[in-house]
Protein backbone atom coordinates (compact mmCIF):
# COMPACT_ATOMS: atom_id res chain seq x y z
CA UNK A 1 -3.64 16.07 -25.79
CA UNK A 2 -0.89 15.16 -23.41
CA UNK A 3 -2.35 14.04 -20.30
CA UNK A 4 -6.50 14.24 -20.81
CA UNK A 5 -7.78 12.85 -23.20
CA UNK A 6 -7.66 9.09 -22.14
CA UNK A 7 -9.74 10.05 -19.01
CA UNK A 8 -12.65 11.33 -21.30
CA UNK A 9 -13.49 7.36 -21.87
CA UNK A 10 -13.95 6.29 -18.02
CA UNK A 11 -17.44 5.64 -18.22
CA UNK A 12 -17.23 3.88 -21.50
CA UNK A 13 -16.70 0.80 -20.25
CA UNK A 14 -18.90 1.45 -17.81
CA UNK A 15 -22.05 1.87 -20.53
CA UNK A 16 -21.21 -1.05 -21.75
CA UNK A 17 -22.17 -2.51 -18.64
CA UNK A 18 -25.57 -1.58 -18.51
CA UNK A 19 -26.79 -1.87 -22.69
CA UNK A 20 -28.52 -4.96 -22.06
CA UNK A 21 -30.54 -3.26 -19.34
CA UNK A 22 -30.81 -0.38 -21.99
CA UNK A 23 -31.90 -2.40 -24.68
CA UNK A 24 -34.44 -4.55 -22.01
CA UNK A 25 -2.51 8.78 3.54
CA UNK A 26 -1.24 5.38 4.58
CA UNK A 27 1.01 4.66 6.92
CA UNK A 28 -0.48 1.07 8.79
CA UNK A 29 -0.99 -1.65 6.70
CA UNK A 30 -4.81 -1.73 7.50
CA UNK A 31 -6.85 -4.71 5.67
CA UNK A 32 -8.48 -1.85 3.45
CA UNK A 33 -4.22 -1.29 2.26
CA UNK A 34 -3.95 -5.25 1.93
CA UNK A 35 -6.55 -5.19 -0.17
CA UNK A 36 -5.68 -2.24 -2.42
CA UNK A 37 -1.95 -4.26 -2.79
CA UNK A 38 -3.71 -7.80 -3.71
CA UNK A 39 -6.08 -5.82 -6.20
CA UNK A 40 -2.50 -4.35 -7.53
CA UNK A 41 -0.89 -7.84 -8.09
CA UNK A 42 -4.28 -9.02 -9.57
CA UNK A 43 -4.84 -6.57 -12.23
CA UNK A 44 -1.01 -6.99 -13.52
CA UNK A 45 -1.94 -10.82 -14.16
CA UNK A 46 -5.42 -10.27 -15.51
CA UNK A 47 -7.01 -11.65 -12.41
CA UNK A 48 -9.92 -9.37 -10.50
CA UNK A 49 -10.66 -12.24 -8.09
CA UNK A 50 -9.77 -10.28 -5.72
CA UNK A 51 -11.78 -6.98 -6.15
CA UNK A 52 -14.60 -9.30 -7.15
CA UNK A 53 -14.59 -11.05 -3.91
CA UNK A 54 -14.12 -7.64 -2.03
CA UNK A 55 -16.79 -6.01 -4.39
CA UNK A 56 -20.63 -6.02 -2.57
CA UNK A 57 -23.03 -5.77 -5.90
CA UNK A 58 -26.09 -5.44 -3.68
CA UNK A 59 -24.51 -2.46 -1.82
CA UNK A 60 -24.22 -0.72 -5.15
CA UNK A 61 -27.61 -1.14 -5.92
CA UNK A 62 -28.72 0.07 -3.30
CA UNK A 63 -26.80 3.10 -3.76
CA UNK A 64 -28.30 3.48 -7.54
CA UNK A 65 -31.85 3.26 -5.99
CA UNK A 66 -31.09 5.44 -2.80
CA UNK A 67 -32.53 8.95 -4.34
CA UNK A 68 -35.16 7.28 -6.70
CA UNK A 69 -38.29 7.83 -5.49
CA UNK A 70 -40.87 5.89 -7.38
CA UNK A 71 -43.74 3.97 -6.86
CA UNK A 72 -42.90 0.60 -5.47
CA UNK A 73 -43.64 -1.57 -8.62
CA UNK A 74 -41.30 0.59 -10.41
CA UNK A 75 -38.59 0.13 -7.88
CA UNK A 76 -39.26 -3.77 -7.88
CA UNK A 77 -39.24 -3.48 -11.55
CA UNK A 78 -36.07 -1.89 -11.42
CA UNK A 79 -34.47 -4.13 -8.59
CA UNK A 80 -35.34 -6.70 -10.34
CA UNK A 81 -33.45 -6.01 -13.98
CA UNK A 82 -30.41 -4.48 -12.13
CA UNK A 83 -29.93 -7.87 -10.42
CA UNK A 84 -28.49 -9.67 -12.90
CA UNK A 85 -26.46 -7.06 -14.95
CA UNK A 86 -24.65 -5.52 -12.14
CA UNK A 87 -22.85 -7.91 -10.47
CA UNK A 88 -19.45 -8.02 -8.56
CA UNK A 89 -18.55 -10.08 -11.85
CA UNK A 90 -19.74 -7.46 -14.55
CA UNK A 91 -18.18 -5.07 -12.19
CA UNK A 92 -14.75 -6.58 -12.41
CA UNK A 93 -14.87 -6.81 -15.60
CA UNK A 94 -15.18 -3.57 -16.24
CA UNK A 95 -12.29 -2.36 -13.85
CA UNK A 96 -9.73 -5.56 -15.58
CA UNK A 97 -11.17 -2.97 -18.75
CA UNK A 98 -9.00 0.03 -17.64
CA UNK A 99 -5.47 -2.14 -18.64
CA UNK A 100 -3.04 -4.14 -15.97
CA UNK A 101 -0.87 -1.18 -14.93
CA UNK A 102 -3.31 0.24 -12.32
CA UNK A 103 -0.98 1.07 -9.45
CA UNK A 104 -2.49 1.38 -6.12
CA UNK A 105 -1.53 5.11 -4.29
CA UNK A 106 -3.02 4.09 -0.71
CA UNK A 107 -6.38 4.94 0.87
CA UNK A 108 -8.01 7.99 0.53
CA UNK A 109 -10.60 10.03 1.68
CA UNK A 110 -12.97 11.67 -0.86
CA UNK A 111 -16.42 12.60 -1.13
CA UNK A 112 -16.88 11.94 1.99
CA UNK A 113 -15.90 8.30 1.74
CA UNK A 114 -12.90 6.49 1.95
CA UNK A 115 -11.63 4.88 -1.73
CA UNK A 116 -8.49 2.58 -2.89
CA UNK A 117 -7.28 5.23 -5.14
CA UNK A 118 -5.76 3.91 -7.79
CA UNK A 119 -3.90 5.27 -10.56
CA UNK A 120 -3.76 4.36 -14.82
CA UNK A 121 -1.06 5.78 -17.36
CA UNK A 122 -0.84 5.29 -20.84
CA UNK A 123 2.06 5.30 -23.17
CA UNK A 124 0.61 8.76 -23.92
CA UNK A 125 1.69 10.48 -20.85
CA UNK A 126 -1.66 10.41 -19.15
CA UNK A 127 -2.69 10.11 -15.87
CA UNK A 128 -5.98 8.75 -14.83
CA UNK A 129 -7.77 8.09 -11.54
CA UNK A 130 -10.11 5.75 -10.11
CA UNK A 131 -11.52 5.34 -6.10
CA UNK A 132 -13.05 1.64 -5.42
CA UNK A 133 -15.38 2.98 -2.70
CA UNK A 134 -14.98 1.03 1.09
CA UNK A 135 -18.13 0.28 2.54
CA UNK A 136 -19.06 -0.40 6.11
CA UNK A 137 -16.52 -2.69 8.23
CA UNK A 138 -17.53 -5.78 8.05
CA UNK A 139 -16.33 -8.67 10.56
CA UNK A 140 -13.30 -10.44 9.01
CA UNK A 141 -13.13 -8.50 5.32
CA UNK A 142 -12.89 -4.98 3.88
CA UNK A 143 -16.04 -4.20 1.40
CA UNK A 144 -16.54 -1.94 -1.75
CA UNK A 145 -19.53 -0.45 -2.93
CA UNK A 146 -18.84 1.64 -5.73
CA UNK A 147 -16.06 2.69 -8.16
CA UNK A 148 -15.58 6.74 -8.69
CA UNK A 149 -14.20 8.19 -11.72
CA UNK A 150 -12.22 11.80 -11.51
CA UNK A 151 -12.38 12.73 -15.01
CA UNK A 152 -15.60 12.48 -15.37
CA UNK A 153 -16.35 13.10 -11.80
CA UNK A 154 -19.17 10.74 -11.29
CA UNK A 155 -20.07 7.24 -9.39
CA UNK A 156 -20.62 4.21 -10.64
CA UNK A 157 -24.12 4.02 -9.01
CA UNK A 158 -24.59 7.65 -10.42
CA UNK A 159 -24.49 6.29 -14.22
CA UNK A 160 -27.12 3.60 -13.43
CA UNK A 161 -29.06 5.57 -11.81
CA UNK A 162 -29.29 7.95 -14.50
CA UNK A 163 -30.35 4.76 -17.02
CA UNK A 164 -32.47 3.87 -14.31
CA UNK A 165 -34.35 7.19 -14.85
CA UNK A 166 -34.13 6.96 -17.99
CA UNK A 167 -35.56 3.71 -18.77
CA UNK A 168 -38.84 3.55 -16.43
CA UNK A 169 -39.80 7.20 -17.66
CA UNK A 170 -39.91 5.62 -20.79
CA UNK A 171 -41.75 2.67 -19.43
CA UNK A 172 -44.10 4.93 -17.53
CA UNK A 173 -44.21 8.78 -18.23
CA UNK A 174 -45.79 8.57 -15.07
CA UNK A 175 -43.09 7.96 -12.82
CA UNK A 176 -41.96 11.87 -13.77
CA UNK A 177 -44.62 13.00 -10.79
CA UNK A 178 -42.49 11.36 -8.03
CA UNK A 179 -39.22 12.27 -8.45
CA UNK A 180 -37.19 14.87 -7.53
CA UNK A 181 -36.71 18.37 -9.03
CA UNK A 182 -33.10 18.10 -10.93
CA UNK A 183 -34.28 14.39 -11.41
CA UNK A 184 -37.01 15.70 -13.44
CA UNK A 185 -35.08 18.44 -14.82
CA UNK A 186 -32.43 15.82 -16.08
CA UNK A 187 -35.56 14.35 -17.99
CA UNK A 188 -37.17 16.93 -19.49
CA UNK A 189 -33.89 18.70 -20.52
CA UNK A 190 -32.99 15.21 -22.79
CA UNK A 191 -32.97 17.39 -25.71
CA UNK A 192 -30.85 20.33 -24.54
CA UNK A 193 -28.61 17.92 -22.67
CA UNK A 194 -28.09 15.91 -25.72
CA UNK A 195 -26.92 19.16 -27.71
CA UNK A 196 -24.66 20.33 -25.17
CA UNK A 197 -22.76 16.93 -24.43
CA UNK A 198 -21.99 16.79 -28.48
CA UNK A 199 -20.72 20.62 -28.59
CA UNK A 200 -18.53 19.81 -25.62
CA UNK A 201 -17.46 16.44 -27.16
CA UNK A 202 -16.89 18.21 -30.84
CA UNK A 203 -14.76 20.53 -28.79
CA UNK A 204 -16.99 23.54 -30.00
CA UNK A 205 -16.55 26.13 -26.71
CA UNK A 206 -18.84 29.09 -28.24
CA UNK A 207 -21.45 26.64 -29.01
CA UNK A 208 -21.02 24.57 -26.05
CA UNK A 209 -21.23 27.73 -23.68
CA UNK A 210 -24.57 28.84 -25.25
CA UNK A 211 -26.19 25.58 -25.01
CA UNK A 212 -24.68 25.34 -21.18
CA UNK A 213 -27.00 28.75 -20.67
CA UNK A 214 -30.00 26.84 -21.74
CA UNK A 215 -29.59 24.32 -19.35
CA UNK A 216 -31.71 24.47 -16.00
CA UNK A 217 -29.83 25.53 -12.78
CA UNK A 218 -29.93 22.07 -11.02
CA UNK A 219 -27.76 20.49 -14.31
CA UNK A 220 -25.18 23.62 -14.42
CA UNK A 221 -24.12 23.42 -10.94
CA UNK A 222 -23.68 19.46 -11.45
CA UNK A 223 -20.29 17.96 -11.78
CA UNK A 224 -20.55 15.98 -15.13
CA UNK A 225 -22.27 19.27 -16.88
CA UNK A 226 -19.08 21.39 -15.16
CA UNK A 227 -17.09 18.73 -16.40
CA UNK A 228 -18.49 18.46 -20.16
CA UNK A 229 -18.30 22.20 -19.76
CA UNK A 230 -15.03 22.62 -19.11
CA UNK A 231 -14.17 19.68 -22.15
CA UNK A 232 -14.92 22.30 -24.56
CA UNK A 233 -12.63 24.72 -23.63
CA UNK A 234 -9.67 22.30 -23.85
CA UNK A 235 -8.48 24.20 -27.04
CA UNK A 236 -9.63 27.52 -26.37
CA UNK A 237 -7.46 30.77 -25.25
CA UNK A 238 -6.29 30.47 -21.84
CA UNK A 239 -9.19 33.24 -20.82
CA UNK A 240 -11.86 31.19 -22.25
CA UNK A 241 -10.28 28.15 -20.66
CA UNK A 242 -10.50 30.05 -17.42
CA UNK A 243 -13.86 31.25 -18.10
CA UNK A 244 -14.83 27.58 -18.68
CA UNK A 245 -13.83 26.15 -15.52
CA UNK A 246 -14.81 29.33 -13.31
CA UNK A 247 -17.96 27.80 -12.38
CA UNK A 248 -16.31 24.69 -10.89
CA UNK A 249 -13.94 25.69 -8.92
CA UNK A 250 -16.31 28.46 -7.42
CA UNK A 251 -19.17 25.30 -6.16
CA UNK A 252 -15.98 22.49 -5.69
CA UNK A 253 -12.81 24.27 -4.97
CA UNK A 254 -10.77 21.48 -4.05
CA UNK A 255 -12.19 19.06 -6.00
CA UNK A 256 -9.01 17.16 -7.38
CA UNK A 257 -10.83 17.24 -11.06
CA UNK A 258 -10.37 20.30 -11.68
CA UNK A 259 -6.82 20.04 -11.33
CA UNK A 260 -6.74 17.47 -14.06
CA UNK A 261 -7.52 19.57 -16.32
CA UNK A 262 -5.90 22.72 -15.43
CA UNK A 263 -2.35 20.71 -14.81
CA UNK A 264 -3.56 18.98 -18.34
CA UNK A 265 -4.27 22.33 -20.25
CA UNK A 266 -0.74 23.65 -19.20
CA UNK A 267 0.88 20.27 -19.66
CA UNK A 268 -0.33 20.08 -23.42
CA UNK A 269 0.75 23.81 -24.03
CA UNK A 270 4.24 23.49 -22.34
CA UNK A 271 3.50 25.95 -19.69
CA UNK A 272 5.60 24.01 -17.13
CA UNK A 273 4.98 26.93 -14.04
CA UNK A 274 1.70 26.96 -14.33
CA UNK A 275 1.48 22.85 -15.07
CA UNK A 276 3.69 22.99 -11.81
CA UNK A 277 1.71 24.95 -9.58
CA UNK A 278 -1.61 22.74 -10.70
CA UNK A 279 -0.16 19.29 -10.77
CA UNK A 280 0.98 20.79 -7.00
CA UNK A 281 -2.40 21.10 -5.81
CA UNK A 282 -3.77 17.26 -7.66
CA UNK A 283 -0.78 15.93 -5.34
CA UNK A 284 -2.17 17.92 -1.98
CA UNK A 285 -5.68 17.13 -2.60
CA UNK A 286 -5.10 12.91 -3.72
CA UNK A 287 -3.09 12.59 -0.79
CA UNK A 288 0.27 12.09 -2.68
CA UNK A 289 1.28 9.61 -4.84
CA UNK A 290 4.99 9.40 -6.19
CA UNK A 291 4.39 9.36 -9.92
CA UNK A 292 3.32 13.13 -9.47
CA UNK A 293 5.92 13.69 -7.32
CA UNK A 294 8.26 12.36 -10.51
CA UNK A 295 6.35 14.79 -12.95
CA UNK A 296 6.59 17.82 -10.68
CA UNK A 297 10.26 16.85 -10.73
CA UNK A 298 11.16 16.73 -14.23
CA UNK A 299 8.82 20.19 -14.53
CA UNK A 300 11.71 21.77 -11.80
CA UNK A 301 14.27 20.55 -13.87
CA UNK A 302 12.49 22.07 -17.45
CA UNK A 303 12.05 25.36 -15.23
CA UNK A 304 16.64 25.30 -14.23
CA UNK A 305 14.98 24.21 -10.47
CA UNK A 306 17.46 20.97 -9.72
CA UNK A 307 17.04 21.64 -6.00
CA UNK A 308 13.60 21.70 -5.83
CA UNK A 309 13.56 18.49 -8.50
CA UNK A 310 15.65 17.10 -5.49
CA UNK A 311 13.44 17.46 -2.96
CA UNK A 312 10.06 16.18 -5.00
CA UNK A 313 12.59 12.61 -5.94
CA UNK A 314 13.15 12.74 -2.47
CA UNK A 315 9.43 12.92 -1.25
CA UNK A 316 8.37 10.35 -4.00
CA UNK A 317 10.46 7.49 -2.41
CA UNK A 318 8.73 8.01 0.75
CA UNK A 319 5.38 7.30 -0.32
CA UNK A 320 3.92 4.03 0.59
CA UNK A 321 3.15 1.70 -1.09
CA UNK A 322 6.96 2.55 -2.26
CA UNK A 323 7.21 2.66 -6.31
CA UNK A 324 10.19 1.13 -7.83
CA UNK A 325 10.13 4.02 -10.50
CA UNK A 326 10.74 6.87 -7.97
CA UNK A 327 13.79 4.98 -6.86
CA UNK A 328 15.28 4.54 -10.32
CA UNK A 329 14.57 8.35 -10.80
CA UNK A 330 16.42 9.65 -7.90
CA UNK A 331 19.38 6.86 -7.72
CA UNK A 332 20.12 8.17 -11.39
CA UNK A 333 20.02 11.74 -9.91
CA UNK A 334 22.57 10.78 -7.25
CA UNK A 335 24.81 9.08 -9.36
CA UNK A 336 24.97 11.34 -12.29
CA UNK A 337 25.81 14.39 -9.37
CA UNK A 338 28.33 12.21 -7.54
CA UNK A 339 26.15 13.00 -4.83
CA UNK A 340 26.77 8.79 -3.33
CA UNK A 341 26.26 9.57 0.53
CA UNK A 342 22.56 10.22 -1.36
CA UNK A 343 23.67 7.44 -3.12
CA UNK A 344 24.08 5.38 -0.07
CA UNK A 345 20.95 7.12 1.46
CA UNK A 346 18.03 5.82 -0.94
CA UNK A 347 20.09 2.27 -1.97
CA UNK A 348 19.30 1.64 2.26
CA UNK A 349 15.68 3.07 1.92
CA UNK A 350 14.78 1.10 -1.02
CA UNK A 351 16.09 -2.26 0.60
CA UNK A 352 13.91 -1.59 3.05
CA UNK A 353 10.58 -0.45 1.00
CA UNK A 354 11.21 -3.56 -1.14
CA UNK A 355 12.45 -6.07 1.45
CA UNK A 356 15.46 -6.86 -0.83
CA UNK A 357 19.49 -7.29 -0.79
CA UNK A 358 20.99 -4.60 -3.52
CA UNK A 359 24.30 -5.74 -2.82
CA UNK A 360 24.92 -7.90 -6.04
CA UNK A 361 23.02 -5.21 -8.52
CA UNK A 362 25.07 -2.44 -6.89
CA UNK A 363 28.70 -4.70 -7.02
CA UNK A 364 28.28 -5.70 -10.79
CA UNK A 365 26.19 -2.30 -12.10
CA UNK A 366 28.52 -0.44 -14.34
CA UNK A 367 26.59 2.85 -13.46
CA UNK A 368 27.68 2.51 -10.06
CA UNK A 369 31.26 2.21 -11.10
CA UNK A 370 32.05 5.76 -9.26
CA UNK A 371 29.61 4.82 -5.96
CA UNK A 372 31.71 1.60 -5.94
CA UNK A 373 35.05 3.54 -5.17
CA UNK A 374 33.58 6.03 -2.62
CA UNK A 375 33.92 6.06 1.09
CA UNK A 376 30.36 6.07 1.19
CA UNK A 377 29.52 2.35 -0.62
CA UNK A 378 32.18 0.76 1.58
CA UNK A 379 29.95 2.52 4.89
CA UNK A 380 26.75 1.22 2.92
CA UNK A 381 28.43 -2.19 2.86
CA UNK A 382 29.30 -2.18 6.90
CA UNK A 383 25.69 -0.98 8.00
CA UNK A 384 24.15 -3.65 5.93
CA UNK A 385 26.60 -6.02 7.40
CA UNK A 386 25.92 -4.52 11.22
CA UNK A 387 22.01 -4.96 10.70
CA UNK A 388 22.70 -8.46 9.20
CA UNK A 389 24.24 -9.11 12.65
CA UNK A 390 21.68 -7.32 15.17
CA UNK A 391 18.78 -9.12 13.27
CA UNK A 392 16.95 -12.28 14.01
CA UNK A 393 18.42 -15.39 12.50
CA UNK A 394 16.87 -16.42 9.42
CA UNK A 395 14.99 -19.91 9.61
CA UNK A 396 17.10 -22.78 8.80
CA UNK A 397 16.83 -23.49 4.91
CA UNK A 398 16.86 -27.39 4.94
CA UNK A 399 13.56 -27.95 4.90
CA UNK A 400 10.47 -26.24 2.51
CA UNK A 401 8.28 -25.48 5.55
CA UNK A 402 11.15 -23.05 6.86
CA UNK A 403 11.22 -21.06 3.69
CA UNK A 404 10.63 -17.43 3.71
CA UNK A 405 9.83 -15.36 1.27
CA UNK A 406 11.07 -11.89 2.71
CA UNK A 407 11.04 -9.27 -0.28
CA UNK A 408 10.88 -9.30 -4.22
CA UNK A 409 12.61 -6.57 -6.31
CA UNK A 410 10.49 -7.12 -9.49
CA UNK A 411 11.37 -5.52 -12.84
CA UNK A 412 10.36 -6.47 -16.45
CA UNK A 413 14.07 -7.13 -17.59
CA UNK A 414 15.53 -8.61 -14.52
CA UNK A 415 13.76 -9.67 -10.95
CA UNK A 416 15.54 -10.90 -7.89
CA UNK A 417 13.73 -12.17 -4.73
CA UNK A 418 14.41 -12.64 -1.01
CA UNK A 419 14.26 -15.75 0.26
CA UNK A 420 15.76 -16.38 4.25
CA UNK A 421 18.13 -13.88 3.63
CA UNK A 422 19.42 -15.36 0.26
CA UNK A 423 19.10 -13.03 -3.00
CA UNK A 424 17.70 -15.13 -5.80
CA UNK A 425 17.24 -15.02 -9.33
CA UNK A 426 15.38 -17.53 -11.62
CA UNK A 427 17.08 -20.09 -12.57
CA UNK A 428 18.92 -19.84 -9.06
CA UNK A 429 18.45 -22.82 -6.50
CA UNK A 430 17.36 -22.71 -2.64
CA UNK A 431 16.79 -25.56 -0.19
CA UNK A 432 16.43 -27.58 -2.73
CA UNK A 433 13.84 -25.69 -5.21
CA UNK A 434 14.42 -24.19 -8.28
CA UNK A 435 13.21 -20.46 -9.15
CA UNK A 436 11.07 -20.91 -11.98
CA UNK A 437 9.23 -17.32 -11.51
CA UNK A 438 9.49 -13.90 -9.71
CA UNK A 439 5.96 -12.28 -9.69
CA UNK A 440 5.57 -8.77 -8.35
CA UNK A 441 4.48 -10.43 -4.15
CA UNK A 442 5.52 -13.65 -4.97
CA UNK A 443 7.99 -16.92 -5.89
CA UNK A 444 7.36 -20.20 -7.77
CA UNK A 445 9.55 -22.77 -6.54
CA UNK A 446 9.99 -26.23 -8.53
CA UNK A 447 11.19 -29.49 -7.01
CA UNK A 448 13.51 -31.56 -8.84
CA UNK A 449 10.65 -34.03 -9.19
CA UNK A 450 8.14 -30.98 -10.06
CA UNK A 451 6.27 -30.46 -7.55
CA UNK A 452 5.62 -26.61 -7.16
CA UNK A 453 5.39 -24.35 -4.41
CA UNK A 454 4.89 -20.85 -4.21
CA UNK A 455 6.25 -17.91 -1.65
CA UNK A 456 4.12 -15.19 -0.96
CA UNK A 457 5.00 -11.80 0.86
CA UNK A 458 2.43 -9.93 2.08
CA UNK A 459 2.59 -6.79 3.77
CA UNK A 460 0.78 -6.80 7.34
């Protein structure tokens, strides 16, 4: 499948967590959007130390244990063996399991609760979703409590608390008399459950559909069993696929899930209106973020729509945080339409999202041969020139406490840096330093006697 199938194994790494126990809209840079950027650089250099030191283990405990009601030497029990398997560590782990090109899309409100939404590809096409949970402001630091999947739909602290469940019912059949009804019915169903999650998984819809029907009420209407549900019916007819996901949308109609799979279902069968019209409504309901904007582009473009695919290039390199992808989509749209005061247009907007001089890149790019000649580059060149004037000097670069790190332009093939005012490259020299490395927020600087330094830039 195009664009679904690598969000089926979310909670995979997740299990793996817990097999021991088992076994035994953005516009101010708030802290909460600091955060969400530093988790960003992290995960593209392996590091979590960030989201671990954010992360509040205890928190998401308590969450697990907040709708289990069992006697209290059960719930010590259980206290007691989450403790040391879910930590901010194991935790961090498993999010540094979903890859290093998680790209934050800003903070977001969803299920009632505000989440760093962040979002996964794969060289498959695929789009996948995750929301680190913010708990309650703290003095000084931003918290998280939880991590929420979209595909399947389903907490962190959901999953343990189904092990939990499962685990002291086994320990004590007893503990069955104090919980809750679709707690009980979530036990007592094991065997129908079981049967239904492998139809769904085998991609068996008849099959799947009757053993849905034997489920009790309280597991139909929940998400992961509308979820599993709707799995089946990946590879059905486009009725039974609508049949499938009826349920859903009728309990959760804007429930961005859903539009997963309905953009996904079209995507796969090269329906591009309909994939359209769903991947539409994912954007509305996440908030925005520009590598939707890019798909929903290319899909106006498949469907003879170049003015609309304008307008979505447009909107994608005004999201924030600003993706260097969106800008590489629509400065090749300009260029190839000899369209340069657009040209002009985004080259200013991206200098400013990114904090960087695109002077050089533009002068000695042969793909902006035809910008180069226009009226419009040499206007370009004078505003840059004018706001170079009306801005504050930069500080003096004699000595390495005046150095500034003011923007990075990073790219896998080539990255350039801003440092007081001067574009940089490695191997380039300033106040003294050598470049030696251009990470996505920051600069490594090497004396002559090699001694290191390094630049960060921060947004505040």
């Amino acid at each position: 499948m195009k664009a679904i199938i690598s969000h089926f194994v979310f909670w995979g790494a997740h299990a793996a967590l817990f097999v021991a126990f088992q076994a035994a809209g953005q516009t101010l840079h708030t802290p909460s959007y600091q955060l969400g950027m530093a988790i960003q650089e992290g995960l593209r250099k392996g590091d979590l130390s960030a989201f671990e030191k954010a992360f509040d283990a205890e928190a998401l405990i308590n969450r697990s244990l907040s709708q289990v009601k069992l006697p209290d030497p059960l719930m010590d029990n259980l206290r007691n063996r989450l403790k040391p398997r879910a930590t901010s560590e194991a935790v961090a782990q498993t999010v540094a399991n979903y890859g290093k090109n998680g790209g934050f899309v800003g903070v977001r409100q969803m299920q009632d609760e505000y989440h760093l939404l962040f979002r996964y590809s794969s060289e498959r096409d695929s789009l996948a979703y995750y929301g680190f949970v913010i708990g309650d402001a703290q003095p000084g630091r931003v918290t998280l409590v939880d991590v929420y999947s979209l595909a399947p739909p389903e907490m962190l602290s959901e999953l343990i608390r189904r092990q939990c469940l499962l685990l002291m019912t086994n320990v004590d059949p007893r503990a069955l008399e104090s919980l809750e009804p679709k707690q009980k019915d979530f036990l007592t169903a094991q065997a129908d459950w079981n049967a239904f999650v492998a139809q769904c998984q085998a991609g068996e819809n008849k099959l799947a559909a009757d053993a849905y029907a034997k489920l009790p009420a309280s597991l139909r209407n929940d998400k992961l069993a509308l979820f599993q549900r709707t799995r089946a019916a990946l590879g059905a007819s486009e009725p039974d696929f609508l049949a499938a996901i009826m349920p859903w949308r009728e309990l959760y109609p804007r429930d961005p899930s859903i539009e997963m799979f309905v953009s996904s279902y079209y995507w796969d069968k090269s329906e591009d209106a309909k994939a359209l019209a769903a991947f539409g409504r994912l954007n509305d309901l996440l908030g925005g973020d520009p590598k939707l904007d890019l798909r929903m582009a290319r899909l106006h473009l498949e469907l003879n729509q170049p003015r609309e695919a304008k307008v979505r290039l447009w909107q994608a390199v005004q999201r924030d945080p600003p993706d260097a992808g969106a800008f590489i989509g629509l400065l090749q749209s300009t260029l190839a339409e000899k369209s340069y005061e657009e040209t002009a247009r985004a080259l200013s907007l991206q200098e400013a999202a990114f904090g960087v001089d695109l002077k050089s890149k533009v002068k000695e790019e042969p793909s902006y041969e035809g910008f180069r000649r226009s009226s419009f580059y040499q206007a370009w060149l004078t505003q840059a020139a004018d706001q170079a004037k009306a801005a504050p000097p930069a500080p003096a670069s004699g000595g390495p406490d005046s150095l500034t790190l003011q923007g990075v332009m990073f790219s896998p093939a080539k990255s350039s840096a801003m440092i007081n005012g001067k574009t940089v490259f490695v191997g380039d020299s300033v106040a003294g330093y050598k470049v030696i490395k251009i990470e996505a927020q920051s600069v490594t600087l090497q004396t002559p006697a090699g001694e290191r330094r390094v630049l960060s830039s921060r947004r505040s």
